[in-house]
C-alpha atoms as a PDB file:
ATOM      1  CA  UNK A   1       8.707-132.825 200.975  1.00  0.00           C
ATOM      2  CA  UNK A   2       5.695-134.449 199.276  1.00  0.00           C
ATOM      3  CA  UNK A   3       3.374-136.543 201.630  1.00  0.00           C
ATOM      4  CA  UNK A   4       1.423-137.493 198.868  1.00  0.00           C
ATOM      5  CA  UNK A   5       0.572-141.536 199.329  1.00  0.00           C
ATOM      6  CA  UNK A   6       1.381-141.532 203.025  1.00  0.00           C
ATOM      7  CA  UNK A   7      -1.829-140.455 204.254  1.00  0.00           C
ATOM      8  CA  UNK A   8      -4.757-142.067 202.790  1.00  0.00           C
ATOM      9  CA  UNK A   9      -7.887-140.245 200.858  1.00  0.00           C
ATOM     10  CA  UNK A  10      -9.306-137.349 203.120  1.00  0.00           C
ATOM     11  CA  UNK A  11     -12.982-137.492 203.744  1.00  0.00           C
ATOM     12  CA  UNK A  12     -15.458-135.723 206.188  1.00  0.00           C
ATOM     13  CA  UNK A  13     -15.520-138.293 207.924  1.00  0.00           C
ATOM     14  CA  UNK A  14     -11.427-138.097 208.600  1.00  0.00           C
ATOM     15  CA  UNK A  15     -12.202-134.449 209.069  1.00  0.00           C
ATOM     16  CA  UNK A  16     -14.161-135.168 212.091  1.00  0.00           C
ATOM     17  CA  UNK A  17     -11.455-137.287 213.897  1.00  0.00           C
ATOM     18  CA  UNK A  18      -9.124-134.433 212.789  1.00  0.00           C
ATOM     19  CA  UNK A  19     -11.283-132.732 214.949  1.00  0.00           C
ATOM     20  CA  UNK A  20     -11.531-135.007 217.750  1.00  0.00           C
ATOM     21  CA  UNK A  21      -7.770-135.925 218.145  1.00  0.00           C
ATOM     22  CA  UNK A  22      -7.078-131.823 217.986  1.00  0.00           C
ATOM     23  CA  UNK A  23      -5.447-132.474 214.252  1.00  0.00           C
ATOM     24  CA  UNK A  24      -5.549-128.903 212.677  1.00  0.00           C
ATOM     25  CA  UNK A  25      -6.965-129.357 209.252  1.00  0.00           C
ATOM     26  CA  UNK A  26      -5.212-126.984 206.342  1.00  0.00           C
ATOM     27  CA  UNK A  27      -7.424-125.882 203.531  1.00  0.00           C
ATOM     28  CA  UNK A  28      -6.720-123.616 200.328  1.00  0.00           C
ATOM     29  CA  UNK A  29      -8.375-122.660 197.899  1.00  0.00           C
ATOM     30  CA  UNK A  30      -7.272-123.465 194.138  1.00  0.00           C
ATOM     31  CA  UNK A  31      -9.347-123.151 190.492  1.00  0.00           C
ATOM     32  CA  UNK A  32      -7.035-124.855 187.672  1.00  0.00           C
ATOM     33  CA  UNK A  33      -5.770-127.856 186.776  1.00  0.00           C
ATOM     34  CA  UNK A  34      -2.055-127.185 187.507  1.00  0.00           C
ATOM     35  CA  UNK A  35      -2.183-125.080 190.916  1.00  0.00           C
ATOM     36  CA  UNK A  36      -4.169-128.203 192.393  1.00  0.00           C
ATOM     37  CA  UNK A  37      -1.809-130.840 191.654  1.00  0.00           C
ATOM     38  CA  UNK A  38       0.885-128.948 193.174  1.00  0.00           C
ATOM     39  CA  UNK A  39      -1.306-127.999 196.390  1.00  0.00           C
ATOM     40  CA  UNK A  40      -2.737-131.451 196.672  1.00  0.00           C
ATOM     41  CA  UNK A  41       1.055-133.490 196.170  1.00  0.00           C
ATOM     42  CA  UNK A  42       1.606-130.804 199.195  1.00  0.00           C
ATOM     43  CA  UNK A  43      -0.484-132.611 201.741  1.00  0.00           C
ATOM     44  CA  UNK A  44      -3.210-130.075 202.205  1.00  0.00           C
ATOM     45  CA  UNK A  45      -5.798-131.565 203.555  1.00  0.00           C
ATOM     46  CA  UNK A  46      -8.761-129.647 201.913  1.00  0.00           C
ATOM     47  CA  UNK A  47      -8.636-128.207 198.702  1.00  0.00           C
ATOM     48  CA  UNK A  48     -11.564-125.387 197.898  1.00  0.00           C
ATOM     49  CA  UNK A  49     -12.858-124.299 194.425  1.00  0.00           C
ATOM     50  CA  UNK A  50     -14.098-120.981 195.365  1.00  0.00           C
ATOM     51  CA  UNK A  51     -15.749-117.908 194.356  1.00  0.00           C
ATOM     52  CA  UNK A  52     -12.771-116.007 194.880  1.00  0.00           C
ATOM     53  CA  UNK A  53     -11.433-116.758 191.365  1.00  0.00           C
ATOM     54  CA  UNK A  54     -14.601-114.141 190.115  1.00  0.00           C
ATOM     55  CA  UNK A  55     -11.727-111.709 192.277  1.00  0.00           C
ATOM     56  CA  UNK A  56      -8.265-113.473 191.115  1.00  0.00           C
ATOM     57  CA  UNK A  57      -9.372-115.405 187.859  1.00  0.00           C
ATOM     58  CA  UNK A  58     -11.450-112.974 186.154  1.00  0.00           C
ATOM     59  CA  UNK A  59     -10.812-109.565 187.889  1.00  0.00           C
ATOM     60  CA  UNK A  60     -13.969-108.968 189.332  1.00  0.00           C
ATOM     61  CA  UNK A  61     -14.397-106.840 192.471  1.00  0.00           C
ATOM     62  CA  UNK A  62     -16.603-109.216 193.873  1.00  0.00           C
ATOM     63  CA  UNK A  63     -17.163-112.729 193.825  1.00  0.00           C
ATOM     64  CA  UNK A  64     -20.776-111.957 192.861  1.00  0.00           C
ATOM     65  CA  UNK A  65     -20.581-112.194 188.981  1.00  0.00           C
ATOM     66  CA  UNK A  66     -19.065-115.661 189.078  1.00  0.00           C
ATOM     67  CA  UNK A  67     -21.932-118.238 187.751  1.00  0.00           C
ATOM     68  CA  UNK A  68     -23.042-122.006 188.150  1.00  0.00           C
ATOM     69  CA  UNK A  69     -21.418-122.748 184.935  1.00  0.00           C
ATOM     70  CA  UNK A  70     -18.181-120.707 185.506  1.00  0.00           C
ATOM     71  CA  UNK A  71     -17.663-122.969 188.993  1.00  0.00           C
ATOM     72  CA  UNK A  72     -18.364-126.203 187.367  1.00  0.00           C
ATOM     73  CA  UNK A  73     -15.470-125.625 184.912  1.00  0.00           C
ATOM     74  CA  UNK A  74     -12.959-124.211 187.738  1.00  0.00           C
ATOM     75  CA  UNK A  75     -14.046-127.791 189.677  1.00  0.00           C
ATOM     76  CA  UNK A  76     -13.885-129.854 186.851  1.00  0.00           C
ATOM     77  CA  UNK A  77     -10.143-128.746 186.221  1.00  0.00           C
ATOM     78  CA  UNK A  78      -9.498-129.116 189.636  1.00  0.00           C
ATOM     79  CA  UNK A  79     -10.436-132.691 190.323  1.00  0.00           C
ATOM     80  CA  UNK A  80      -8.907-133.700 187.249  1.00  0.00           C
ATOM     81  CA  UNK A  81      -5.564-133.206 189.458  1.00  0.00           C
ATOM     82  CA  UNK A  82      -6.711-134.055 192.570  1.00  0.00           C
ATOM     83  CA  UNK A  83      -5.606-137.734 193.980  1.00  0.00           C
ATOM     84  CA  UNK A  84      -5.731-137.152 198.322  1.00  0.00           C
ATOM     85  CA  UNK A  85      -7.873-133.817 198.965  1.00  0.00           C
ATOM     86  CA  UNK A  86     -11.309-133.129 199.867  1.00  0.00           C
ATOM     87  CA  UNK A  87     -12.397-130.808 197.115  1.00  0.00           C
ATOM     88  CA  UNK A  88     -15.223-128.945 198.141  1.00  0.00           C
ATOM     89  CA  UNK A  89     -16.808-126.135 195.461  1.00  0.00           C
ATOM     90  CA  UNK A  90     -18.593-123.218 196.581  1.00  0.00           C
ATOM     91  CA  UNK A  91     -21.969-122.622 195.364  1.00  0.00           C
ATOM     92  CA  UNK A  92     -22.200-119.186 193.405  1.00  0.00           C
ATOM     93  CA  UNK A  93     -24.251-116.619 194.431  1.00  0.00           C
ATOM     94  CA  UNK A  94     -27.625-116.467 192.972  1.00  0.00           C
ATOM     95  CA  UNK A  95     -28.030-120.343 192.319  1.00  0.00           C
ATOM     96  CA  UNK A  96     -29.056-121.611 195.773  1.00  0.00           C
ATOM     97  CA  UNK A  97     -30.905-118.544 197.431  1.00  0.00           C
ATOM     98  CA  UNK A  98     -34.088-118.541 195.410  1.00  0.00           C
ATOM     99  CA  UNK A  99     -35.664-122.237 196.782  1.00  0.00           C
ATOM    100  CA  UNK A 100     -34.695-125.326 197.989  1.00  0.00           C
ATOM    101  CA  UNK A 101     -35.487-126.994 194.460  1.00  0.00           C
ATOM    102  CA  UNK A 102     -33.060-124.435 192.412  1.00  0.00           C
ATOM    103  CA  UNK A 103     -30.505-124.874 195.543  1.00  0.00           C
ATOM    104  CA  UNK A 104     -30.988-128.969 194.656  1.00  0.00           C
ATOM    105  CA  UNK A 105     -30.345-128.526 190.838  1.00  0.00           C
ATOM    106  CA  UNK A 106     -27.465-125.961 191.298  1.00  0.00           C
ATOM    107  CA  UNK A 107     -25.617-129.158 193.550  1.00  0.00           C
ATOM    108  CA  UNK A 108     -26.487-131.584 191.948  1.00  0.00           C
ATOM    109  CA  UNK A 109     -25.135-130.021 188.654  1.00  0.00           C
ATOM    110  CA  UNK A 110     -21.777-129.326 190.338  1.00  0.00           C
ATOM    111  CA  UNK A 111     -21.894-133.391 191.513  1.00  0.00           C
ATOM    112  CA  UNK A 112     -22.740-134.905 188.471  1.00  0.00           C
ATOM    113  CA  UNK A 113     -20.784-132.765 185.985  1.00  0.00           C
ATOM    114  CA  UNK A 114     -17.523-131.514 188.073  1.00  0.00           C
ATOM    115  CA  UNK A 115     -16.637-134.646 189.814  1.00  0.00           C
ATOM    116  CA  UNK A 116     -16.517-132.664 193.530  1.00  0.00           C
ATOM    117  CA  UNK A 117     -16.600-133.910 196.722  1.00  0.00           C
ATOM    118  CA  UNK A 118     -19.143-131.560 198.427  1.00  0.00           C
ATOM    119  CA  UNK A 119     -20.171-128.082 198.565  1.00  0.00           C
ATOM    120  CA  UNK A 120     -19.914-124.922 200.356  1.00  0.00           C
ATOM    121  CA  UNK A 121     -23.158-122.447 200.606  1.00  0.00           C
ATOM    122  CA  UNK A 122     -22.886-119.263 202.818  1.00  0.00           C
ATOM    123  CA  UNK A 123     -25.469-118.316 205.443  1.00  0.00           C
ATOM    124  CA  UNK A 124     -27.267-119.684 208.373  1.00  0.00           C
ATOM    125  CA  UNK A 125     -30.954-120.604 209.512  1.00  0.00           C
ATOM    126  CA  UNK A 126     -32.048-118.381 206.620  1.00  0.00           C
ATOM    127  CA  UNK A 127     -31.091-120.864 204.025  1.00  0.00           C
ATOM    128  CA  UNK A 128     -31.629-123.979 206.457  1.00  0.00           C
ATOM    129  CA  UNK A 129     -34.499-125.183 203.764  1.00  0.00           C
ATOM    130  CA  UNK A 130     -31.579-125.499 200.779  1.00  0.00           C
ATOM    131  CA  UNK A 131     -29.144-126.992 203.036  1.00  0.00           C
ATOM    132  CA  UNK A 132     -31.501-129.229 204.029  1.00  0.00           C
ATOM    133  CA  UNK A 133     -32.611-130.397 200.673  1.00  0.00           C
ATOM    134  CA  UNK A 134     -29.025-130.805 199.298  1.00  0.00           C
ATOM    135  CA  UNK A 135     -28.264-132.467 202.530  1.00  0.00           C
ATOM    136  CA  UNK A 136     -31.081-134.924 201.504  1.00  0.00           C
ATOM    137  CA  UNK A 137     -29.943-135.835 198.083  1.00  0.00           C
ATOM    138  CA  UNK A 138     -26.827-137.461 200.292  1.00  0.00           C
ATOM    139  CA  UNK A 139     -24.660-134.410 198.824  1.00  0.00           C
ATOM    140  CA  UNK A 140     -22.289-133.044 202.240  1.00  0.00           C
ATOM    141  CA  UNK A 141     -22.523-129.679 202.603  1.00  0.00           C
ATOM    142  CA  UNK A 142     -19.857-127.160 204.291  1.00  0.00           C
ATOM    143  CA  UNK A 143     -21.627-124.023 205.939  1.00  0.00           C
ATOM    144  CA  UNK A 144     -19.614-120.549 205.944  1.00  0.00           C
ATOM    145  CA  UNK A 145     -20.846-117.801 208.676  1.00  0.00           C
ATOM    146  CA  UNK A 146     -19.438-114.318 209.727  1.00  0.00           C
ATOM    147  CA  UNK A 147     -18.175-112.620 206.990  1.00  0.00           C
ATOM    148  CA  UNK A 148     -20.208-113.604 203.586  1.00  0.00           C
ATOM    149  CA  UNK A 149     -18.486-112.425 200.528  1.00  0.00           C
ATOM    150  CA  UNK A 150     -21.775-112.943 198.625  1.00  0.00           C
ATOM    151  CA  UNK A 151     -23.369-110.737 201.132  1.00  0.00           C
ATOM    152  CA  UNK A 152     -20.761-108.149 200.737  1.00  0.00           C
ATOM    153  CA  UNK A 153     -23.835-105.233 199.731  1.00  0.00           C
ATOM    154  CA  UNK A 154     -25.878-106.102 202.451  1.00  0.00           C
ATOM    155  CA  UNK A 155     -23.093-105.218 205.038  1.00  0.00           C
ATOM    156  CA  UNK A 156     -21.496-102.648 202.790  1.00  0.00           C
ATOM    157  CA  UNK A 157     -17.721-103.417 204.172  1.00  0.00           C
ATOM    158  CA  UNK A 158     -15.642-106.177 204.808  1.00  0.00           C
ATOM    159  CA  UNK A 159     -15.064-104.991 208.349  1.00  0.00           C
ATOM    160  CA  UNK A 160     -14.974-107.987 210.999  1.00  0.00           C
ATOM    161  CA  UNK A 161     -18.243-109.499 211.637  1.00  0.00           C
ATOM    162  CA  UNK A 162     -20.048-110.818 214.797  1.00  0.00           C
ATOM    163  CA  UNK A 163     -18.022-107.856 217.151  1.00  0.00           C
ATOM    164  CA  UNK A 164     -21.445-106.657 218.915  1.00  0.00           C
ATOM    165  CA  UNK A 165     -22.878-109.344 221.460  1.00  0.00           C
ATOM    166  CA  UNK A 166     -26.257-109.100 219.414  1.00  0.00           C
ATOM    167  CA  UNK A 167     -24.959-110.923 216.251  1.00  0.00           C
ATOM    168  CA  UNK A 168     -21.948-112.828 218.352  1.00  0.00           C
ATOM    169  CA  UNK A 169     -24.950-114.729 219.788  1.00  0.00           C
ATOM    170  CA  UNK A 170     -27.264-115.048 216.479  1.00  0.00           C
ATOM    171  CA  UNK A 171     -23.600-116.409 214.874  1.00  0.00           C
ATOM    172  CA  UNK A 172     -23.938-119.053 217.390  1.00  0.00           C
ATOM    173  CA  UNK A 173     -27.021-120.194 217.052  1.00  0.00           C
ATOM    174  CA  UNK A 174     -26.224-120.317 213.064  1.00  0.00           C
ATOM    175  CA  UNK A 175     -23.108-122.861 214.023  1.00  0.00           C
ATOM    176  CA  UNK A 176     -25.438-125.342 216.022  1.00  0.00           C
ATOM    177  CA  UNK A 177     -27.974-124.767 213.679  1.00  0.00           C
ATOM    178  CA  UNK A 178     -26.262-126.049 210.775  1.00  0.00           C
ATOM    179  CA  UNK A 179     -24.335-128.701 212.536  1.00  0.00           C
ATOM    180  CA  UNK A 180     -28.115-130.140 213.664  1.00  0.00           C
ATOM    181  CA  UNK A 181     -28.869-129.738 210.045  1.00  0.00           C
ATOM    182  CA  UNK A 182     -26.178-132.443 209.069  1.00  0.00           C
ATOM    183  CA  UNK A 183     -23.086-129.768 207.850  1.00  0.00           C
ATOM    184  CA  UNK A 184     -19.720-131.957 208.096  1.00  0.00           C
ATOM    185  CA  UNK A 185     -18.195-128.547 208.540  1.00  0.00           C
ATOM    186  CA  UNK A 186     -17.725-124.645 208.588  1.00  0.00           C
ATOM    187  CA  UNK A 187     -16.014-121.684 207.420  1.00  0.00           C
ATOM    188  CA  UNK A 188     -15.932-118.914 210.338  1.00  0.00           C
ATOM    189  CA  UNK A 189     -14.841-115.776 208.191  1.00  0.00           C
ATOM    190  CA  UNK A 190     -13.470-112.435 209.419  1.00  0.00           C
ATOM    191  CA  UNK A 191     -14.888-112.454 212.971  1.00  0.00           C
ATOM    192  CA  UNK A 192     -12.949-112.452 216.700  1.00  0.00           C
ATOM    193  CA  UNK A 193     -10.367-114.656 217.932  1.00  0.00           C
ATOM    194  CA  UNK A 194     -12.520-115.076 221.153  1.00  0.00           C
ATOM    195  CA  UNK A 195     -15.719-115.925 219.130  1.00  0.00           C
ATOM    196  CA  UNK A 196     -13.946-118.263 216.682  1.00  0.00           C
ATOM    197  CA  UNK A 197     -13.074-120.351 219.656  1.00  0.00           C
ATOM    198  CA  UNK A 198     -16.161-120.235 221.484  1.00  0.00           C
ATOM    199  CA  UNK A 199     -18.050-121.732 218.773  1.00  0.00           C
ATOM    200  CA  UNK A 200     -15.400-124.004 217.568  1.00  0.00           C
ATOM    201  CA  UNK A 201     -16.263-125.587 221.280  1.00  0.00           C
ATOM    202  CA  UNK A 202     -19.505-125.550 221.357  1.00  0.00           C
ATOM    203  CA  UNK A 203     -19.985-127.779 218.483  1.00  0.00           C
ATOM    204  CA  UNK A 204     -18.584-131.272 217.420  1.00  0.00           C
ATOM    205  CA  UNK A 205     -18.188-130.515 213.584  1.00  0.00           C
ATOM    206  CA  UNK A 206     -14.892-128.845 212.152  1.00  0.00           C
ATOM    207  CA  UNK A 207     -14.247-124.986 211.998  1.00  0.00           C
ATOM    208  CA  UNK A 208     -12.512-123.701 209.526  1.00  0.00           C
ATOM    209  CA  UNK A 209     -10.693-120.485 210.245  1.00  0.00           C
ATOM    210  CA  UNK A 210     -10.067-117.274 207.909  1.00  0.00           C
ATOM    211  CA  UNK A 211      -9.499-114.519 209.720  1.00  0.00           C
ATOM    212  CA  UNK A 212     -10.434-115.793 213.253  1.00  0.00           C
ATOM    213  CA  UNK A 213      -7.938-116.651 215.071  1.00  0.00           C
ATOM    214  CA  UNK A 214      -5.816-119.744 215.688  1.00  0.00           C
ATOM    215  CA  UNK A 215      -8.509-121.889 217.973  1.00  0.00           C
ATOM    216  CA  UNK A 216     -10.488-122.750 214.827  1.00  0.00           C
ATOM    217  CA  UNK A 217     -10.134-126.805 214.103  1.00  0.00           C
ATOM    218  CA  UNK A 218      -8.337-125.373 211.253  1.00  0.00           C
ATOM    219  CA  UNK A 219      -7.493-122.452 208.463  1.00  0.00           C
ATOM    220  CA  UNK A 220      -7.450-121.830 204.664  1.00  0.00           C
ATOM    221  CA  UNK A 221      -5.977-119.087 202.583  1.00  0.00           C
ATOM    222  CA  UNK A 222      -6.893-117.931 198.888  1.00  0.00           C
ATOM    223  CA  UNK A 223      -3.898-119.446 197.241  1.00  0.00           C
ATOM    224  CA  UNK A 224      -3.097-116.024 195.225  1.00  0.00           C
ATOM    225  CA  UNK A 225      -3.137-113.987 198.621  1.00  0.00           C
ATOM    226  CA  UNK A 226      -0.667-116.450 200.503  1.00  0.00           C
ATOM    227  CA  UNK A 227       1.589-117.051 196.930  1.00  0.00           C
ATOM    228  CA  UNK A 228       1.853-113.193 197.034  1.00  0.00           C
ATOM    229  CA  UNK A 229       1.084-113.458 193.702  1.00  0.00           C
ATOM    230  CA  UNK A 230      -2.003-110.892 194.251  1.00  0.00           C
ATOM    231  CA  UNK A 231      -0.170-107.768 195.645  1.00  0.00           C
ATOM    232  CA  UNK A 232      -3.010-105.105 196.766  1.00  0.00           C
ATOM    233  CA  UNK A 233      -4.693-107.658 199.252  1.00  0.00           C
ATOM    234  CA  UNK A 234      -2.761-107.694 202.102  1.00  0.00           C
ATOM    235  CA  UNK A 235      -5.515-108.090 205.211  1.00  0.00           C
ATOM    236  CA  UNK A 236      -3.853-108.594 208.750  1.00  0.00           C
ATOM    237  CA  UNK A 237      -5.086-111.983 208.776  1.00  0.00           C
ATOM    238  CA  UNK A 238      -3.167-112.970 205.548  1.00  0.00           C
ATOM    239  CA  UNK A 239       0.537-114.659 205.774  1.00  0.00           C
ATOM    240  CA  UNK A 240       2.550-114.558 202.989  1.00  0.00           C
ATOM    241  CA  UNK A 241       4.655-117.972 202.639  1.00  0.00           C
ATOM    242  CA  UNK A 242       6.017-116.664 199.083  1.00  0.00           C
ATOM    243  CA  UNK A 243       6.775-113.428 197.334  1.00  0.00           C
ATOM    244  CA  UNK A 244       5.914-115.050 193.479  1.00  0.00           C
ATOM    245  CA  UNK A 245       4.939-111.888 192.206  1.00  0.00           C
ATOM    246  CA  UNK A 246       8.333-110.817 192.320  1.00  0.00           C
ATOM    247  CA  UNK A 247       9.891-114.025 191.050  1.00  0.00           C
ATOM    248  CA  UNK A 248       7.789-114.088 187.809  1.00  0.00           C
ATOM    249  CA  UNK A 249       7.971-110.501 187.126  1.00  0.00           C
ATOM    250  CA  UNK A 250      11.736-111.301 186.844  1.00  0.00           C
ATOM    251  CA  UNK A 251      11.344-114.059 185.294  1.00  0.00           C
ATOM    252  CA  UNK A 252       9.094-113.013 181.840  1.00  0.00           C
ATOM    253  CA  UNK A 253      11.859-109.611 182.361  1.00  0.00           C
ATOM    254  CA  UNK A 254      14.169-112.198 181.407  1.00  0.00           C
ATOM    255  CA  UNK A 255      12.508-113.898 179.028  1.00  0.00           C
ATOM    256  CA  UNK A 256      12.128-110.814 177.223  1.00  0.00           C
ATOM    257  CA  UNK A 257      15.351-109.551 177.213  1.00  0.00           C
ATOM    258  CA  UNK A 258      16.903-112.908 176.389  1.00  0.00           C
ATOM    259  CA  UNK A 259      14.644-112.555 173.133  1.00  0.00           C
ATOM    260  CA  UNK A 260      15.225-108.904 172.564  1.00  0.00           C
ATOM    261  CA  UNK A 261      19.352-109.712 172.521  1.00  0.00           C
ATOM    262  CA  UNK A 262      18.713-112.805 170.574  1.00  0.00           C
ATOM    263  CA  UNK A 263      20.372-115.180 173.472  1.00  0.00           C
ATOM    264  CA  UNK A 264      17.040-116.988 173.468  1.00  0.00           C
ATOM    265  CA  UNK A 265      16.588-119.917 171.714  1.00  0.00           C
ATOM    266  CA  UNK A 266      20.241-120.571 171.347  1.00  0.00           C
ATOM    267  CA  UNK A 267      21.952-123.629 169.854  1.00  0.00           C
ATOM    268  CA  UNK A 268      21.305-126.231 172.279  1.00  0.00           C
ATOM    269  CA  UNK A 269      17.696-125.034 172.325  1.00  0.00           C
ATOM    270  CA  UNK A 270      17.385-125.383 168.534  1.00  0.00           C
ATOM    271  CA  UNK A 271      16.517-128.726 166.406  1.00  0.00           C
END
């Protein structure tokens, strides 16, 4: 059942009393106009434009080629439907690395011309200089540590992160580092169970959980992966609530065949 209207406009600053009552906060991701209405009539709390559509929009192996302008279209569609959320957009890769200044213009561009809420930029103390410059053009900023998808050549797998005790502890000092920095949040990708929790409790801001357990403040999915609509990503982290692969497969079968035996359009379906 729809909870749309019963709870009022989410905000970080509801996220953080999420938080501090023990509320789990949901999160998905979604990049058109139609997918977010649905998810956002749904109740979910967070709604995330990410880079993942350069994997499930466009077909790209990683969510590298995606650009600034790409992500201000998938956001601007996405808002357009969006009436309770949080809609956060991630920055793309390439367009906030470089300097503080082209990390300013990059967020301010998605602001201005998409309509979102806040943004998401991956990494830790080594991009503390852009965070803090978006952070100081009053734009809220989610961080994302562990497993960085626009990273992915650097580590050369998508293995879980932050196993040896070396870069457990720098992952850490990351989380406190951007929560002193003024994040109103953070993804914790693809690392242990045991971490996740640890530094879910040693910080006041929200964690949110992919791939790390169930003590993260809360959890999103890429909407394709849980939908089963995507069908050779299947990561033991991944639930699938629906199997709509199969269900539209049947359904343009159908559609065909109804055509193809002439029993579509038939009378009633005629002017």
């Amino acid at each position: 059942m729809s909870i749309q209207g019963k709870i009022k406009i989410v905000t970080t600053h509801q996220l953080q009393e999420m938080k501090s009552k023990g509320e789990k906060i949901s999160m998905l991701t979604a990049y058109d106009y139609s997918m977010a209405k649905i998810i956002d009539q749904s109740g979910v709390d967070v709604i995330l434009v990410g880079d993942s559509a350069s994997n499930v929009m466009a077909g790209n192996e990683t969510t590298l080629p995606i650009t600034l302008d790409h992500m201000i279209w998938h956001a601007t569609s996405v808002v357009k439907a969006v009436k309770r959320a949080l809609v956060v957009v991630d920055v793309p890769f390439g367009s906030y690395q470089g300097s503080s200044s082209e990390a300013l213009r990059s967020c301010i561009r998605i602001m201005k011309e998409s309509g979102g809420h806040a943004v998401k930029m991956e990494g830790g103390v080594e991009i503390k200089e852009s965070i803090s410059r978006v952070l100081s053009a009053g734009i809220p900023v989610m961080g994302h540590l562990g497993l960085t998808p626009q990273s992915i050549y650097k580590f050369g797998t998508y293995t879980v992160r932050a196993k040896e005790e070396a870069e457990a502890n720098k992952l850490i000092e990351d989380a406190k580092a951007l929560q002193e920095l003024g994040c109103f949040a953070i993804v914790l990708e693809k690392i242990p169970s045991k971490l996740a929790k640890k530094v879910s409790e040693s910080i006041s801001i929200p964690t949110i959980g992919i791939g790390a357990g169930p003590n993260t403040d809360g959890q999103v999915l890429v909407v394709h992966d849980m939908l089963g609509i995507t069908q050779d990503f299947k990561p033991r982290f991944l639930r699938q609530y629906a199997d709509l692969n199969k269900i539209m497969h049947e359904a343009f079968e159908n559609y065909v065949s109804d055509i193809k035996s002439q029993k579509f359009p038939n009378e009633k379906e005629s002017y």
